[in-house]
Protein backbone atom coordinates (compact mmCIF):
# COMPACT_ATOMS: atom_id res chain seq x y z
CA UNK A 1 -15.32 -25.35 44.35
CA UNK A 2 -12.96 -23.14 46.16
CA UNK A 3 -10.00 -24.64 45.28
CA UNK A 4 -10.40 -25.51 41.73
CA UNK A 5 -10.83 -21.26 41.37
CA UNK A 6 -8.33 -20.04 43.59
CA UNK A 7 -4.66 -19.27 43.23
CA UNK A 8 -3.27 -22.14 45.22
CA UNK A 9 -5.04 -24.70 42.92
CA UNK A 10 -2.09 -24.76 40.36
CA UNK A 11 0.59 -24.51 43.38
CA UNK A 12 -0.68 -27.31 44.84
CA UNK A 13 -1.05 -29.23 41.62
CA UNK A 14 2.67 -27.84 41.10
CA UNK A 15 4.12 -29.33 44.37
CA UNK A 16 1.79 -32.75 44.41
CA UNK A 17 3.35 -33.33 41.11
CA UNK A 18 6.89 -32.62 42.51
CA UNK A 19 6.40 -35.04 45.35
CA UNK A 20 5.04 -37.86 42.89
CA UNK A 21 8.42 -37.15 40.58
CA UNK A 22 10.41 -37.33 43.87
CA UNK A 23 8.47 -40.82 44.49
CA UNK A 24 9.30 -42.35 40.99
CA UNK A 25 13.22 -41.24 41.67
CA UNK A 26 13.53 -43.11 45.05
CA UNK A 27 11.53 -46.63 43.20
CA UNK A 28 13.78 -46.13 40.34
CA UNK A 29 16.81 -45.79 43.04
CA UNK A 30 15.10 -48.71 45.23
CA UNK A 31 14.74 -51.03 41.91
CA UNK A 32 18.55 -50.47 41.07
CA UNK A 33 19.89 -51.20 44.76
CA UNK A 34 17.13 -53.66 45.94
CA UNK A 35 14.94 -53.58 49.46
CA UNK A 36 18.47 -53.40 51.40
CA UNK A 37 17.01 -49.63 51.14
CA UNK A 38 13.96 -50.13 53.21
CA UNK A 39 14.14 -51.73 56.43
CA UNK A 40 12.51 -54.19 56.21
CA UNK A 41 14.08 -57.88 56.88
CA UNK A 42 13.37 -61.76 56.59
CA UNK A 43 11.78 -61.49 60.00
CA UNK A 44 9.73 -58.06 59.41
CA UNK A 45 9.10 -58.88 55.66
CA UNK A 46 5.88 -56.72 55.35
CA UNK A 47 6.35 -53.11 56.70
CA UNK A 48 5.12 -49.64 55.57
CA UNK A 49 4.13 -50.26 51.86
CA UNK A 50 1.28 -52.87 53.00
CA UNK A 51 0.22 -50.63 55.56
CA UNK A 52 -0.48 -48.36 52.76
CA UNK A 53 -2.48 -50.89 51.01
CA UNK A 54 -4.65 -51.18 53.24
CA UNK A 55 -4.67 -47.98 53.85
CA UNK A 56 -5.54 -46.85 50.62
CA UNK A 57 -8.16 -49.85 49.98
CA UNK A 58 -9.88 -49.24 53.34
CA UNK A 59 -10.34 -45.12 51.69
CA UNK A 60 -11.69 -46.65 48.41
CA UNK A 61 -13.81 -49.17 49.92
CA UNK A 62 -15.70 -46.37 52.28
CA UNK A 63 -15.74 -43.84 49.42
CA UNK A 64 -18.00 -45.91 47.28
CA UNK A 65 -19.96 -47.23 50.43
CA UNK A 66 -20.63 -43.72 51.09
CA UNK A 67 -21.40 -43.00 47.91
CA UNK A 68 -23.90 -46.48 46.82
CA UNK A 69 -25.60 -45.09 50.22
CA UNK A 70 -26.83 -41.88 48.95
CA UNK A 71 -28.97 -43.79 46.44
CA UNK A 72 -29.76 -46.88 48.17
CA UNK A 73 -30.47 -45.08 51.35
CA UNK A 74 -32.11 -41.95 49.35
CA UNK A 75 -29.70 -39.63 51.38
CA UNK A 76 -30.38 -36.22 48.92
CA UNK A 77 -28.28 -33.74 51.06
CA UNK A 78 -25.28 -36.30 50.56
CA UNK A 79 -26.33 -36.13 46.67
CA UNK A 80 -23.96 -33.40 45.63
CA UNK A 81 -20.72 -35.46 47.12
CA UNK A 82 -21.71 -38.53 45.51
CA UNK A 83 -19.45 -38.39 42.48
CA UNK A 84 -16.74 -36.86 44.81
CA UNK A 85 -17.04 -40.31 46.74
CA UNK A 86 -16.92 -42.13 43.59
CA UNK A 87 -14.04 -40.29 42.54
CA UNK A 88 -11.83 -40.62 45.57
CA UNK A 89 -12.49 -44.33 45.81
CA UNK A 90 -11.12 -45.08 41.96
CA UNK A 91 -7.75 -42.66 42.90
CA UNK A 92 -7.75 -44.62 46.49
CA UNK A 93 -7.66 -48.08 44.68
CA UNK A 94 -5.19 -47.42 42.27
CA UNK A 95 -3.18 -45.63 44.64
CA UNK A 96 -3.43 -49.13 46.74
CA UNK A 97 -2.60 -51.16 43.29
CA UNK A 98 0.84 -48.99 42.99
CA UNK A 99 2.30 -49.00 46.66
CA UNK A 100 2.21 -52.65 45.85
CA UNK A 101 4.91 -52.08 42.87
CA UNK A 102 7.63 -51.30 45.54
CA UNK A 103 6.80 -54.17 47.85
CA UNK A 104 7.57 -56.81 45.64
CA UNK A 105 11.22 -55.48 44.15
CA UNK A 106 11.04 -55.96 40.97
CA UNK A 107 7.63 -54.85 38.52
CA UNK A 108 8.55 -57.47 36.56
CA UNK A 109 7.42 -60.01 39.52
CA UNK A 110 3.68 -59.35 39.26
CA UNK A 111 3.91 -61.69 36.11
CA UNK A 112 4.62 -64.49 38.27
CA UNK A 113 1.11 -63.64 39.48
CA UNK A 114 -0.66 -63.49 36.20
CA UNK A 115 1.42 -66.44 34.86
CA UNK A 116 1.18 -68.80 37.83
CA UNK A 117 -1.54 -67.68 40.09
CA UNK A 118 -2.25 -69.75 42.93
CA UNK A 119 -6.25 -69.61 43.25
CA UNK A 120 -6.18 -71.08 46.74
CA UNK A 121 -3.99 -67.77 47.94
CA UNK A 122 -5.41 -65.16 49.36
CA UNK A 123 -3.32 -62.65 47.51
CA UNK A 124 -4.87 -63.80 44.27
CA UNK A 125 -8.35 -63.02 45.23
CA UNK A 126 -7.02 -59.36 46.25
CA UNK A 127 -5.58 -58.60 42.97
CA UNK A 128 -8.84 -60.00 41.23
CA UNK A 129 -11.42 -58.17 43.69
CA UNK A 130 -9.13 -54.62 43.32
CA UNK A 131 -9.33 -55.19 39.40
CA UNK A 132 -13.02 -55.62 39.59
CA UNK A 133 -13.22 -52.96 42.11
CA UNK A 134 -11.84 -50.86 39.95
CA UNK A 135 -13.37 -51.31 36.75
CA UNK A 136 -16.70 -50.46 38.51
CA UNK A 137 -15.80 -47.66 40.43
CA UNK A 138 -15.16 -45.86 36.93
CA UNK A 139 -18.09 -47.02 35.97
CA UNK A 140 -20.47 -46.27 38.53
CA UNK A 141 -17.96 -42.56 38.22
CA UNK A 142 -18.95 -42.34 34.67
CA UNK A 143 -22.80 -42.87 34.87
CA UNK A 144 -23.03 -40.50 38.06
CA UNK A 145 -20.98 -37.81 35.63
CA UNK A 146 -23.39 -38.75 32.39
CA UNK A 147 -26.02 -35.95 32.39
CA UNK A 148 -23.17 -32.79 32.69
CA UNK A 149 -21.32 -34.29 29.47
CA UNK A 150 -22.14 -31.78 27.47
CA UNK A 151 -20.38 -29.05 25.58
CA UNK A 152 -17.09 -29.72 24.66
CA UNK A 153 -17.51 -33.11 26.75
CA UNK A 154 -20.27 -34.55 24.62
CA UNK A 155 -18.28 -36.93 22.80
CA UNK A 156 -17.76 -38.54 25.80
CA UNK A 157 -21.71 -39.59 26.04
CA UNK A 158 -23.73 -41.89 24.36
CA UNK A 159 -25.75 -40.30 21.39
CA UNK A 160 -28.58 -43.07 21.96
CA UNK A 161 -29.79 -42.20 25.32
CA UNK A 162 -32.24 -39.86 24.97
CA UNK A 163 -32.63 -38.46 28.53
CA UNK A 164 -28.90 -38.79 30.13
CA UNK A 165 -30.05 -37.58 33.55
CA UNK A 166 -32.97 -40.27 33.84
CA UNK A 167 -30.93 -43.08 32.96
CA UNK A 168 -27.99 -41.93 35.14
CA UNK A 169 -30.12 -41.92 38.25
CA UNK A 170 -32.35 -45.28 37.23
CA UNK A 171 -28.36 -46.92 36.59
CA UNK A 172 -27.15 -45.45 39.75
CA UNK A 173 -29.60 -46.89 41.76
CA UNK A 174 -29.36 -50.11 40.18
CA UNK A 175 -25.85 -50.35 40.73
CA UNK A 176 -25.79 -48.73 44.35
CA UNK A 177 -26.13 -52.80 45.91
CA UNK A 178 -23.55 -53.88 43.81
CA UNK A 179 -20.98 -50.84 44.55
CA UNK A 180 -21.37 -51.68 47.86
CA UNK A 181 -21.51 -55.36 48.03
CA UNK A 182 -18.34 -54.95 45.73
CA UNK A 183 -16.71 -52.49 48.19
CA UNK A 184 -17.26 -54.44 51.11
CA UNK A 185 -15.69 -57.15 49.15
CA UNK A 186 -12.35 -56.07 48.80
CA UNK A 187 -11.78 -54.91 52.44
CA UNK A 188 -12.89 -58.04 53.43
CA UNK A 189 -10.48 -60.26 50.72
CA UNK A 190 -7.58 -57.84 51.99
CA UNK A 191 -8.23 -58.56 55.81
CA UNK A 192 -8.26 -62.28 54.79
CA UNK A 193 -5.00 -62.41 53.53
CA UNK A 194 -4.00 -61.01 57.02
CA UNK A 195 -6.21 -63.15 59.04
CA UNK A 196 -5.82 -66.31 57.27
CA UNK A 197 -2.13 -66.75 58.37
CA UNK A 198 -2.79 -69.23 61.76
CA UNK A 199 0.65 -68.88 62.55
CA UNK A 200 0.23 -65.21 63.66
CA UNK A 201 -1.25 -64.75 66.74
CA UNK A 202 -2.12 -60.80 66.12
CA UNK A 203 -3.78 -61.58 62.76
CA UNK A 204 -5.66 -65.03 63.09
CA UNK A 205 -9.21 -63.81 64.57
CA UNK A 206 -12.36 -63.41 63.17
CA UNK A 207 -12.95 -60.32 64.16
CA UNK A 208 -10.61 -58.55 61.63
CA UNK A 209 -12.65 -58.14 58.60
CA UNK A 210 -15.52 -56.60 60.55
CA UNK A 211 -12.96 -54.13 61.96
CA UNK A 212 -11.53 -53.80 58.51
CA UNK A 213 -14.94 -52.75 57.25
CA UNK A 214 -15.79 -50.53 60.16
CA UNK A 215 -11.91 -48.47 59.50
CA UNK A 216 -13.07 -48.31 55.77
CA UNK A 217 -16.27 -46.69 56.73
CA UNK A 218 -14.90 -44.12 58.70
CA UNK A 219 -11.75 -43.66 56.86
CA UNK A 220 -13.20 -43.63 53.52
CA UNK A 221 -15.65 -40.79 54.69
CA UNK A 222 -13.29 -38.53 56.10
CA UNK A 223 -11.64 -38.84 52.59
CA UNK A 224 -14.50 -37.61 51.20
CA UNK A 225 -15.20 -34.75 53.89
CA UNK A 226 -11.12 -33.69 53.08
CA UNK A 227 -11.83 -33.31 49.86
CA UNK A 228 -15.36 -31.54 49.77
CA UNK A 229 -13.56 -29.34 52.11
CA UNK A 230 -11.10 -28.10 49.92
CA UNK A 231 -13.05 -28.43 46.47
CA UNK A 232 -16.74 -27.30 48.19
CA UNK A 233 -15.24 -25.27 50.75
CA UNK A 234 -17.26 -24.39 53.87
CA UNK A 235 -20.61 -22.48 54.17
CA UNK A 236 -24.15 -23.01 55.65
CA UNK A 237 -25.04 -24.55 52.95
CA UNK A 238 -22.56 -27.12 52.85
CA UNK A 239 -22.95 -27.93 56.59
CA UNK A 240 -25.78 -29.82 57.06
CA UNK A 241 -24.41 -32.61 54.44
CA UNK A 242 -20.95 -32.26 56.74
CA UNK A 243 -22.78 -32.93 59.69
CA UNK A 244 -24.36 -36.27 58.24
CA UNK A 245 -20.93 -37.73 57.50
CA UNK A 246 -19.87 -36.67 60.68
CA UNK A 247 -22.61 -38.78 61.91
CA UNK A 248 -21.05 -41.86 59.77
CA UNK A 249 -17.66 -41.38 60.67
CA UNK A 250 -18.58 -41.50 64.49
CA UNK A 251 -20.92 -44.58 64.22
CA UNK A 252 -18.02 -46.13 62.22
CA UNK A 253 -15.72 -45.09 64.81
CA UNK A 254 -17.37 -46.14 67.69
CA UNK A 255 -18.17 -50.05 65.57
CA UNK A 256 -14.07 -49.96 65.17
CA UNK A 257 -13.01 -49.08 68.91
CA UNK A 258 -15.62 -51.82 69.79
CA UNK A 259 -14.08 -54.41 67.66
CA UNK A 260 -10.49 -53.60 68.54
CA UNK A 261 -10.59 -53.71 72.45
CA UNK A 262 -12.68 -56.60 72.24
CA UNK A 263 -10.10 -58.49 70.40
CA UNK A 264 -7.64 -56.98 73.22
CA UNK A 265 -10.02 -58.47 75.98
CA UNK A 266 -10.44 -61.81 74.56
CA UNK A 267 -7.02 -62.32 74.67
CA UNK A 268 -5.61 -60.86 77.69
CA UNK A 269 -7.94 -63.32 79.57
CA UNK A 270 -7.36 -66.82 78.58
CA UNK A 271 -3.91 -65.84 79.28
CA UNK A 272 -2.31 -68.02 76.40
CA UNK A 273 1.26 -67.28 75.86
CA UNK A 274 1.13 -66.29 72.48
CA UNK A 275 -1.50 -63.63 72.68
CA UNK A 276 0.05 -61.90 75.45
CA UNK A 277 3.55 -61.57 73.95
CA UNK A 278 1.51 -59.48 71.05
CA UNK A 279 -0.11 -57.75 73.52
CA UNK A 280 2.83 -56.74 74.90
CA UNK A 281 4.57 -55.89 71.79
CA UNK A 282 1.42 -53.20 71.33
CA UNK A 283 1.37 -52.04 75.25
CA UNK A 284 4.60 -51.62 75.59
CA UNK A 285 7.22 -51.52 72.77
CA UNK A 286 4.66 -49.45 70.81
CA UNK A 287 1.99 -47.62 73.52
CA UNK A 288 2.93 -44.37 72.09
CA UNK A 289 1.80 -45.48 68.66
CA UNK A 290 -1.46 -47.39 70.21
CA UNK A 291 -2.28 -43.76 71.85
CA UNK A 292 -2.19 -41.96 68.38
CA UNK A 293 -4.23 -44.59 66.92
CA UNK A 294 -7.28 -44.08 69.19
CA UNK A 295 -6.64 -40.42 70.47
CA UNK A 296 -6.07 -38.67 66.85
CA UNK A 297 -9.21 -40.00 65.63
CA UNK A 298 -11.47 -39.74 68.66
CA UNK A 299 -10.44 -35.88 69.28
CA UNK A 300 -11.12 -35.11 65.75
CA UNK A 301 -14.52 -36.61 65.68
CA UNK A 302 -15.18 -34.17 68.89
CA UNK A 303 -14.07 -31.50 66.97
CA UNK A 304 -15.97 -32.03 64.08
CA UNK A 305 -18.97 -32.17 65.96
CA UNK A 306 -18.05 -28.14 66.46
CA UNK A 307 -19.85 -25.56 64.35
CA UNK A 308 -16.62 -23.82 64.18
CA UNK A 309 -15.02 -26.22 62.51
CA UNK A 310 -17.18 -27.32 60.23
CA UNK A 311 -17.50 -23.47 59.02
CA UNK A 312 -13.68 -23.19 58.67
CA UNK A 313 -11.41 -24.65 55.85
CA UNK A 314 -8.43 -24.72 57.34
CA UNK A 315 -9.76 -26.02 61.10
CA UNK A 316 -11.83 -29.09 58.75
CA UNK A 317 -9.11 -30.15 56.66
CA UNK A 318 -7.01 -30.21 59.67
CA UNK A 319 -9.14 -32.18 61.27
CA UNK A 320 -9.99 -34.75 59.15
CA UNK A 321 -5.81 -34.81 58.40
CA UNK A 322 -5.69 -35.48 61.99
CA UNK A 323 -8.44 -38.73 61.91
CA UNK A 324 -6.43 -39.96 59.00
CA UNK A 325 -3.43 -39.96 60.49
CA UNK A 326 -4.86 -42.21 63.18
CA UNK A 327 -6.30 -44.05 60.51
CA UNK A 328 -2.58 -44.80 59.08
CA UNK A 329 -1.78 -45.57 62.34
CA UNK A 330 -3.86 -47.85 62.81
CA UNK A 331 -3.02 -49.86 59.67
CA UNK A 332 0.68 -49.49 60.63
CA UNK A 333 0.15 -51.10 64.23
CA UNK A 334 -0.95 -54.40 62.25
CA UNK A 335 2.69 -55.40 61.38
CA UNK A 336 4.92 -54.97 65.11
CA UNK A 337 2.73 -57.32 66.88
CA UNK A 338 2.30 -59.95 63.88
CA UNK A 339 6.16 -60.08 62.66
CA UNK A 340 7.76 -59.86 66.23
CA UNK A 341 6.09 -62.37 68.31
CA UNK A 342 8.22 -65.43 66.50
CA UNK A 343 5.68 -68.38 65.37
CA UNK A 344 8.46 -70.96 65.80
CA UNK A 345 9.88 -71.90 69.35
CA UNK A 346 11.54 -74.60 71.38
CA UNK A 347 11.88 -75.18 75.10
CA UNK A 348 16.30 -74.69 75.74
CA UNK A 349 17.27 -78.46 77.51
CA UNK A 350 16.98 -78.32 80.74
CA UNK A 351 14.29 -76.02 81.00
CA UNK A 352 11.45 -78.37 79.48
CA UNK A 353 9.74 -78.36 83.25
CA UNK A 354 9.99 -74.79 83.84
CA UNK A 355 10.35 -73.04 80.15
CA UNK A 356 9.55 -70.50 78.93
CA UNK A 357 9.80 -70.76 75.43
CA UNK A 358 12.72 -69.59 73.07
CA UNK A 359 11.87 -68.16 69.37
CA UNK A 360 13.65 -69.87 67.02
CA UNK A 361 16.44 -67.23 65.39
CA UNK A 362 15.60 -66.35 61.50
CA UNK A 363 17.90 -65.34 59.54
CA UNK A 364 17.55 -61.73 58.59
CA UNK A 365 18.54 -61.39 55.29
CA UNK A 366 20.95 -58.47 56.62
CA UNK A 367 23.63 -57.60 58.91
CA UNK A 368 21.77 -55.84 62.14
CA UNK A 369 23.96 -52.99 63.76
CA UNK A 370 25.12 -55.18 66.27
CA UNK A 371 26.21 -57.42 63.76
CA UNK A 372 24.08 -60.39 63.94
CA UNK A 373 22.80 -62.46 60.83
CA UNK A 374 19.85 -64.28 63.01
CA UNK A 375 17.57 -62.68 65.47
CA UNK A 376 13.93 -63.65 66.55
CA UNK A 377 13.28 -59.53 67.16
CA UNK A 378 13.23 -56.78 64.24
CA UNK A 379 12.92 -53.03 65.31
CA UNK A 380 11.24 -51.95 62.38
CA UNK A 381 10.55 -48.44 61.53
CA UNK A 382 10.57 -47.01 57.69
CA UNK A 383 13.61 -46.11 55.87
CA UNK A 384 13.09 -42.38 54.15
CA UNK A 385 12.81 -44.62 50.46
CA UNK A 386 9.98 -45.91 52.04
CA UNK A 387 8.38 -42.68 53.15
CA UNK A 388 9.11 -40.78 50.36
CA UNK A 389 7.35 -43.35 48.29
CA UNK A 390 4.34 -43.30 50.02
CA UNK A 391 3.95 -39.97 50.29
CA UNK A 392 4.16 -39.72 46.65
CA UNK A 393 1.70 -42.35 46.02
CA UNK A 394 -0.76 -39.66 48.34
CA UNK A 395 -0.06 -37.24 46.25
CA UNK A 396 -0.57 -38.69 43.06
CA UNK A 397 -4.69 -39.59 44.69
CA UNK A 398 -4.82 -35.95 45.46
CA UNK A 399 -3.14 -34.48 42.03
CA UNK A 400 -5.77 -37.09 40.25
CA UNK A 401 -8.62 -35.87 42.08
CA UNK A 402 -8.07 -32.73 41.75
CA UNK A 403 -7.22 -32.59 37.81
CA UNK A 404 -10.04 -34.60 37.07
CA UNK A 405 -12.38 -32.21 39.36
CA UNK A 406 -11.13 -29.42 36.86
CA UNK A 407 -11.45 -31.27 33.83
CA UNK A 408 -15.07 -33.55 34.05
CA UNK A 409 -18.35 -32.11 36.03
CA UNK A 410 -17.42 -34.28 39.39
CA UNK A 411 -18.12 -30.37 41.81
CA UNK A 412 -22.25 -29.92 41.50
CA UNK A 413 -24.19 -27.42 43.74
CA UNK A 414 -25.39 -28.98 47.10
CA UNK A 415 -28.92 -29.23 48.01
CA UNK A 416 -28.96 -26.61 50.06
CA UNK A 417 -26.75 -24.15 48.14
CA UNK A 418 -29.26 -24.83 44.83
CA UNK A 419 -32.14 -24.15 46.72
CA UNK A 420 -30.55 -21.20 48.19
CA UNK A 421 -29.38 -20.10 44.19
CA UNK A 422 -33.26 -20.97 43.41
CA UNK A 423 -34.57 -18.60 46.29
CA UNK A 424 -31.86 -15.76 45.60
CA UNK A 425 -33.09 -15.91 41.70
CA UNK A 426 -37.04 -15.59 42.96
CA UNK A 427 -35.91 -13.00 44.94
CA UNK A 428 -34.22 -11.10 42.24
CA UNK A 429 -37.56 -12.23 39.62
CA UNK A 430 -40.13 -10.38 42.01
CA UNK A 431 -37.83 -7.56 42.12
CA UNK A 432 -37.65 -6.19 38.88
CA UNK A 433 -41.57 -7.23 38.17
């Protein structure tokens, strides 16, 4: 609860709110001149706002895993965080639902999805799982919250339930399978609309919704840990519930690192044209990137396996920062090797014995800075429109969190901190007797 009482808790609502105002300037600004102001192109047509889909779906989808777990797995020190992890995964979903806004252009386009859906699409199952997803994520929210509406917040509860606490934790247990059947749900739906396109090499395997699931583990956690870090703050009695998610995250971690250099095994050996064009796209147009993506994480989960960070604020949020950052990453590394490795080629006359292969040019949509309308190679990187957009779209997850953490009983004493309360009042009891 350190933040919600300290001095910084308005400045940081102050500037989160200044970034999301910033955020809505550049859409409005993007809306007016079109996606000329991104970079992106008819050859790179999906860039840095559907990495932030699924990043943002992969943190709500481990947020609510994490926090179904506590009651199906009967995890009490994890208890306290429970509603956190709730809460985190309805601001992560929505924040996923609005970096879609600036993807498509226009706002006015998403009719042409609730008009004339296409049922067979991928993309239609995403926008009906996230829906779903989160309708009961405020749910399951709202029944974890029922037994502290009281006061000023008792409007807000039912008058016929005569023991609120009773039927919150019979309702949370009840719902803990679907919460996470449901969360595992719409990581897998959004890694199928990725790995249901045959035509791209990097996407089409198997493997990706496991991974997908394994990220959102991890990712989602560390969400969680950020933010009991600054609301909680750090303590001993806050750091034997840090130390169990720590526990998650590297399990998770380990599952993802698994999955991903497997994938880069099977196809570096059956040597197939196509795969190792992608694989050279990640090795060696974007190594640096590749590095971040498994070095950021795996040094913070050493660190956080370090007493003295898990007793410091400022080493733990930086920390888990640091994971996430891989994290994004991560989810940013799934576009280069899909977009640039062509789908379309043709062996040049003449060279039908020997080859190799041309890409077929596409049209770009734009003039490059060489000049050329057609290319079969896009060096994307994100325009500051796109940046500054996403950025606001994290701070709008944090400036919800953190108002609704001041305005609804989501921060509730840990295990160990109550009993500690409960042995401190003894104390004080036997005292004056």
């Amino acid at each position: 609860m350190e933040l919600i009482m300290s001095k910084k808790y308005k400045t940081s609502l102050i500037i989160s709110f200044l970034l999301m105002v910033i955020a809505l300037i550049l859409w409005a600004v993007q809306i007016h001149y079109g996606l000329i102001l991104t970079n992106l192109s008819n050859l790179f047509s999906w860039g840095f706002y559907i990495s932030g889909l699924a990043f943002f779906v992969g943190n709500a989808a481990g947020g609510l895993v994490l926090s179904a777990s506590i009651y199906m797995l009967g995890l009490k020190e994890l208890k306290a965080f429970a509603r956190l992890g709730a809460l985190s995964a309805f601001a992560c979903v929505t924040g996923a639902m609005l970096i879609v806004l600036p993807d498509i252009g226009q706002p006015l386009r998403l009719l042409n999805l609730l008009l004339h859906p296409q049922f067979l699409s991928p993309l239609i199952w995403d926008v009906i799982v996230l829906n779903c997803y989160t309708l009961l994520t405020l749910t399951y929210f709202y029944i974890l919250i029922l037994p502290d509406l009281t006061g000023k917040l008792s409007f807000l509860a039912p008058k016929k339930i005569s023991d609120p606490k009773a039927f919150s934790e019979k309702w949370a247990r009840r719902l803990s399978p679907l919460a996470l059947f449901s969360a595992a749900s719409i990581h897998i739906v959004t890694a199928w609309i990725f790995s249901t396109q045959g035509s791209r090499e990097w996407w089409f395997t198997a493997i990706l919704a496991p991974d997908f699931l394994s990220v959102a583990v991890f990712a989602g956690t560390t969400v969680v840990l950020l933010a009991s870090a600054l609301l909680y703050g750090t303590g001993e009695e806050h750091t034997a519930a840090y130390k169990i998610m720590v526990k998650i995250i590297l399990g998770a971690l380990i599952l993802h690192l698994f999955f991903m250099y497997n994938e880069i095994f099977i196809k570096s050996w059956y040597h197939a044209e196509s795969a190792l064009h992608v694989l050279k796209i990640l090795f060696q147009d974007y190594l640096w990137l590749h590095l971040i993506e498994v070095i950021f994480p795996v040094v913070a989960v050493y660190l956080l396996f370090k007493e003295s960070v898990l007793q410091s604020q400022k080493k733990l949020v930086a920390t888990t920062i640091l994971l996430l950052l891989g994290v994004f990453a991560h989810r940013y590394l799934l576009m280069p090797g899909a977009y640039n490795a062509v789908p379309l080629s043709f062996l040049p006359l003449g060279q039908q014995a020997i080859g190799p292969a041309w890409s077929y040019p596409i049209a770009l949509g734009r003039s490059a800075a060489n000049g050329d309308l057609f290319s079969a190679h896009w060096a994307y990187y994100p325009s500051l429109v796109e940046v500054g957009i996403f950025i606001g779209i994290c701070a709008y997850v944090f400036f919800f969190i953190a108002c609704v953490c001041k305005l609804l009983p989501v921060l509730t004493p840990t295990a160990a901190a109550a009993a500690t309360t409960t042995t401190t009042t003894t104390t004080i009891t036997k005292s004056a007797q």
